[in-house]
Protein backbone atom coordinates (compact mmCIF):
# COMPACT_ATOMS: atom_id res chain seq x y z
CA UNK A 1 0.87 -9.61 -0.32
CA UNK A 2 0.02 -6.33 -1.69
CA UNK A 3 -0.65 -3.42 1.11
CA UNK A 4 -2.72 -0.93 -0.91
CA UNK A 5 -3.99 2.65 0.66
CA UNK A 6 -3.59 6.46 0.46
CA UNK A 7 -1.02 7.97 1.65
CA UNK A 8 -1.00 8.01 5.73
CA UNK A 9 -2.88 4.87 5.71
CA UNK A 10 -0.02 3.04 7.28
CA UNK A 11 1.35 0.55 4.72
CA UNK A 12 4.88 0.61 5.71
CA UNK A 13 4.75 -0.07 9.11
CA UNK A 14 1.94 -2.60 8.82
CA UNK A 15 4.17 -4.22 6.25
CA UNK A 16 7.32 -4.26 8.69
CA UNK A 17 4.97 -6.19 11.13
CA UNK A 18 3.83 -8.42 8.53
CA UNK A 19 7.25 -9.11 7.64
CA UNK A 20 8.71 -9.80 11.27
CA UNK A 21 5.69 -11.92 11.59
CA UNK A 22 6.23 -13.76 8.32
CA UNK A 23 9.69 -13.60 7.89
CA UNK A 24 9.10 -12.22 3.79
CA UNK A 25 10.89 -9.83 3.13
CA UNK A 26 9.51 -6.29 2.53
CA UNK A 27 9.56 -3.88 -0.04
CA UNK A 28 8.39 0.04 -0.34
CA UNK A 29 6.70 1.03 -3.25
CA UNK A 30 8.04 4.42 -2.85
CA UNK A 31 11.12 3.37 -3.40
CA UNK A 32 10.61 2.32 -6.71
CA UNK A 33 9.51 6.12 -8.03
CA UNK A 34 11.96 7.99 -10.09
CA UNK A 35 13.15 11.20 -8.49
CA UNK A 36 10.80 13.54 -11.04
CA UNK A 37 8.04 11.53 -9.67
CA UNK A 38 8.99 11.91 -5.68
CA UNK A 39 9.45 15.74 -6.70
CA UNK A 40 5.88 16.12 -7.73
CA UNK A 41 4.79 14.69 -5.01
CA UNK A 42 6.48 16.89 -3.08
CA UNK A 43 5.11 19.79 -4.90
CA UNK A 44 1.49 18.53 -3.84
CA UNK A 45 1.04 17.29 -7.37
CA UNK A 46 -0.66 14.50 -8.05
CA UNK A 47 0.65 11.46 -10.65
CA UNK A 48 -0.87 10.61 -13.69
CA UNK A 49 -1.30 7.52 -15.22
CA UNK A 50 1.34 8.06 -17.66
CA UNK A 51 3.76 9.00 -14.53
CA UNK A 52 2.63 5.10 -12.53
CA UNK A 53 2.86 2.44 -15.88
CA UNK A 54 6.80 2.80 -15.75
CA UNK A 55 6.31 2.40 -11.61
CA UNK A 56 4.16 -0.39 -11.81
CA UNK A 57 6.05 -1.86 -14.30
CA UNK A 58 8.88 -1.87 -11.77
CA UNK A 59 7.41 -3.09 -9.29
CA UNK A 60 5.23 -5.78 -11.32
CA UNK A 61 8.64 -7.40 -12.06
CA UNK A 62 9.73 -7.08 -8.34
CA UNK A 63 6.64 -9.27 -7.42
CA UNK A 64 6.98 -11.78 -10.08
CA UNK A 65 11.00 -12.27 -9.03
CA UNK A 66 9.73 -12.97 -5.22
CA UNK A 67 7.26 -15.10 -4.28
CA UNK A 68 7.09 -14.34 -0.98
CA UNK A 69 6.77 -10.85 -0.66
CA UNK A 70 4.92 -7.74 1.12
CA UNK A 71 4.78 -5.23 -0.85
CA UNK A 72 3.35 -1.58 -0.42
CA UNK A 73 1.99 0.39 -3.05
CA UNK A 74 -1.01 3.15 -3.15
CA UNK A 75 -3.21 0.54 -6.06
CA UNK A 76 -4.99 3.23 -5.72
CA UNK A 77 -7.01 2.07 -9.22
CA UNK A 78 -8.55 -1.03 -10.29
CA UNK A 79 -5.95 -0.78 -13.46
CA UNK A 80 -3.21 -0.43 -11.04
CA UNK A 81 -4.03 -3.83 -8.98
CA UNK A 82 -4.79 -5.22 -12.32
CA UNK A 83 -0.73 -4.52 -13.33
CA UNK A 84 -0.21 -6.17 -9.92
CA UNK A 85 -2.10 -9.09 -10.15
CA UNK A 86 1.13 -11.64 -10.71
CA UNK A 87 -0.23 -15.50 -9.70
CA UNK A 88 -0.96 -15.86 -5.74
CA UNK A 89 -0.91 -11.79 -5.18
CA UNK A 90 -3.71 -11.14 -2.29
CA UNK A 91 -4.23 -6.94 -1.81
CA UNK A 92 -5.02 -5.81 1.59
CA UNK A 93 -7.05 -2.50 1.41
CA UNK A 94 -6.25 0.23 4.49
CA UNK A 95 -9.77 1.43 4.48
CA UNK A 96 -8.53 5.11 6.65
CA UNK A 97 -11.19 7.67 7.72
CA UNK A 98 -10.41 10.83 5.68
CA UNK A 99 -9.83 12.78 9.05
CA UNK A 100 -7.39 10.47 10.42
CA UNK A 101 -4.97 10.21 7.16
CA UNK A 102 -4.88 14.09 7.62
CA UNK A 103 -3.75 13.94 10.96
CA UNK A 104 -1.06 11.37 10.15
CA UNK A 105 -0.09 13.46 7.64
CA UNK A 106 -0.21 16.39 9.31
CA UNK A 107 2.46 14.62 11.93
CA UNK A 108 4.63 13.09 8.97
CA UNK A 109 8.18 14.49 8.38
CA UNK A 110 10.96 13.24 6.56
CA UNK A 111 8.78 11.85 3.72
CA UNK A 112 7.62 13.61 0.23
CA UNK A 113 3.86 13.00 0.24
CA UNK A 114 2.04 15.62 2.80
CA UNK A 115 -0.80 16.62 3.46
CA UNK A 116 -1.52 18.73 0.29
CA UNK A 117 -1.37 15.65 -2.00
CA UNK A 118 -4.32 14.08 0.17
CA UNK A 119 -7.03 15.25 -1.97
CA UNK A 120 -5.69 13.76 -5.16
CA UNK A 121 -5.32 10.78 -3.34
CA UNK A 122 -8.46 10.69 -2.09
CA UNK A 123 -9.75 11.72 -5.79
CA UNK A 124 -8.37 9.01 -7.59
CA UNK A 125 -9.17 5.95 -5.57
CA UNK A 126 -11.12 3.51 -6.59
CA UNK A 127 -12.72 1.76 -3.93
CA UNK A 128 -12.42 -2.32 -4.51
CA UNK A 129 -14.88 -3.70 -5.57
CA UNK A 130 -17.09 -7.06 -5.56
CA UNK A 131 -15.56 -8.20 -8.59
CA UNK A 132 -12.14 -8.17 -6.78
CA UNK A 133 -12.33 -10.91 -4.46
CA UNK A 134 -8.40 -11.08 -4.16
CA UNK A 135 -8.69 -8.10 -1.55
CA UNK A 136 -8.89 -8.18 1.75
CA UNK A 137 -11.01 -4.57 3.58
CA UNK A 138 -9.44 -3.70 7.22
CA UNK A 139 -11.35 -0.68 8.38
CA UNK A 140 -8.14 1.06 10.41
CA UNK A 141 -9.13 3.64 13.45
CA UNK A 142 -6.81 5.69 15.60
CA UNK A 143 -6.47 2.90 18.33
CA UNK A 144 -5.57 0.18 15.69
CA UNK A 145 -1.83 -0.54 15.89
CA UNK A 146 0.48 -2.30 13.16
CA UNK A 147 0.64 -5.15 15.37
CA UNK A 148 -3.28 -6.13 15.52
CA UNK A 149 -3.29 -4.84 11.87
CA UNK A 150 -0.43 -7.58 10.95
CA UNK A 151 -2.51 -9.99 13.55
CA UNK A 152 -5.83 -9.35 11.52
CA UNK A 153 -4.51 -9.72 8.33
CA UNK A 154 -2.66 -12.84 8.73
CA UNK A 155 -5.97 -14.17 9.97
CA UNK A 156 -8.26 -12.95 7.34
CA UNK A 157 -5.65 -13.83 4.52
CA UNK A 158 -5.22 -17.58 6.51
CA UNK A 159 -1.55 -16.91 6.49
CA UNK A 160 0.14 -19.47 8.73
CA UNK A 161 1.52 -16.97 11.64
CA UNK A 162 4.79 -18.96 12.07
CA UNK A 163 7.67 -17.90 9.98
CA UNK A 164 7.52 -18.57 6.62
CA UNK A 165 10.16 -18.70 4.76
């Protein structure tokens, strides 16, 4: 299960509900970036494509060595999720109103992507689309917590909601 979004949309703690719910274990894509790449995201700089293929490579391997896994990573292009599509991956799209990422991010510490690298973010998705049926769209608002998130998933993905192991 791939948790795909800008940043602020709320991937890692949706994915540490998912995985108490599930009981697969969970992995941050951010991670998995080299420290040049954290540092220009720090900087309010944007990556290129060129900076994500070693990243995605990474991470590619990561999914194909667990089966059961939640995994969060940006996606944030159709290429990307392409890299990531290993056998039985299922992407689950936090669809965030602009305003409320930058008030998440606004309120984030400890964590290199702020609110300056929003834009870029914002610039280089690529909305799923019809031709990606392996995605699941929640539409997230301000009231929505990582519990009824995990809750909604599980249900639209038909993910038994006992522990699997």
């Amino acid at each position: 299960m791939i948790l795909m979004g800008v940043s602020g949309s709320g991937k890692t703690a949706l994915g540490h509900a998912l995985s108490a719910r599930t009981g697969w274990p969970f992995l941050d894509g951010d991670d998995f970036h080299t420290p040049a790449a954290k540092a220009k995201m720090a900087a309010g700089e944007g990556l290129t494509d060129a900076d994500r293929a070693p990243w995605l490579a990474r991470l590619r391997a990561e999914l194909l060595a667990l089966p059961r896994v939640i995994l969060a990573c940006s996606s944030l292009r159709h290429s990307y999720r392409d890299v990531l599509r290993v056998p039985g991956a299922q992407f689950v799209f936090l669809h965030v109103p602009a305003e409320l990422l930058a008030a998440r991010l606004r309120h984030r510490s400890g964590h290199y992507a702020h609110l300056d690298l929003l834009p870029s973010q914002l610039q280089t998705l690529e909305l799923p689309g019809p031709d990606e049926a392996d995605v699941l769209t929640l539409h997230v608002t301000s009231q929505d917590a990582p519990d009824d998130l995990a809750q909604r998933v599980l249900a639209g993905l038909e993910v038994d909601h006992a522990r699997q192991n």
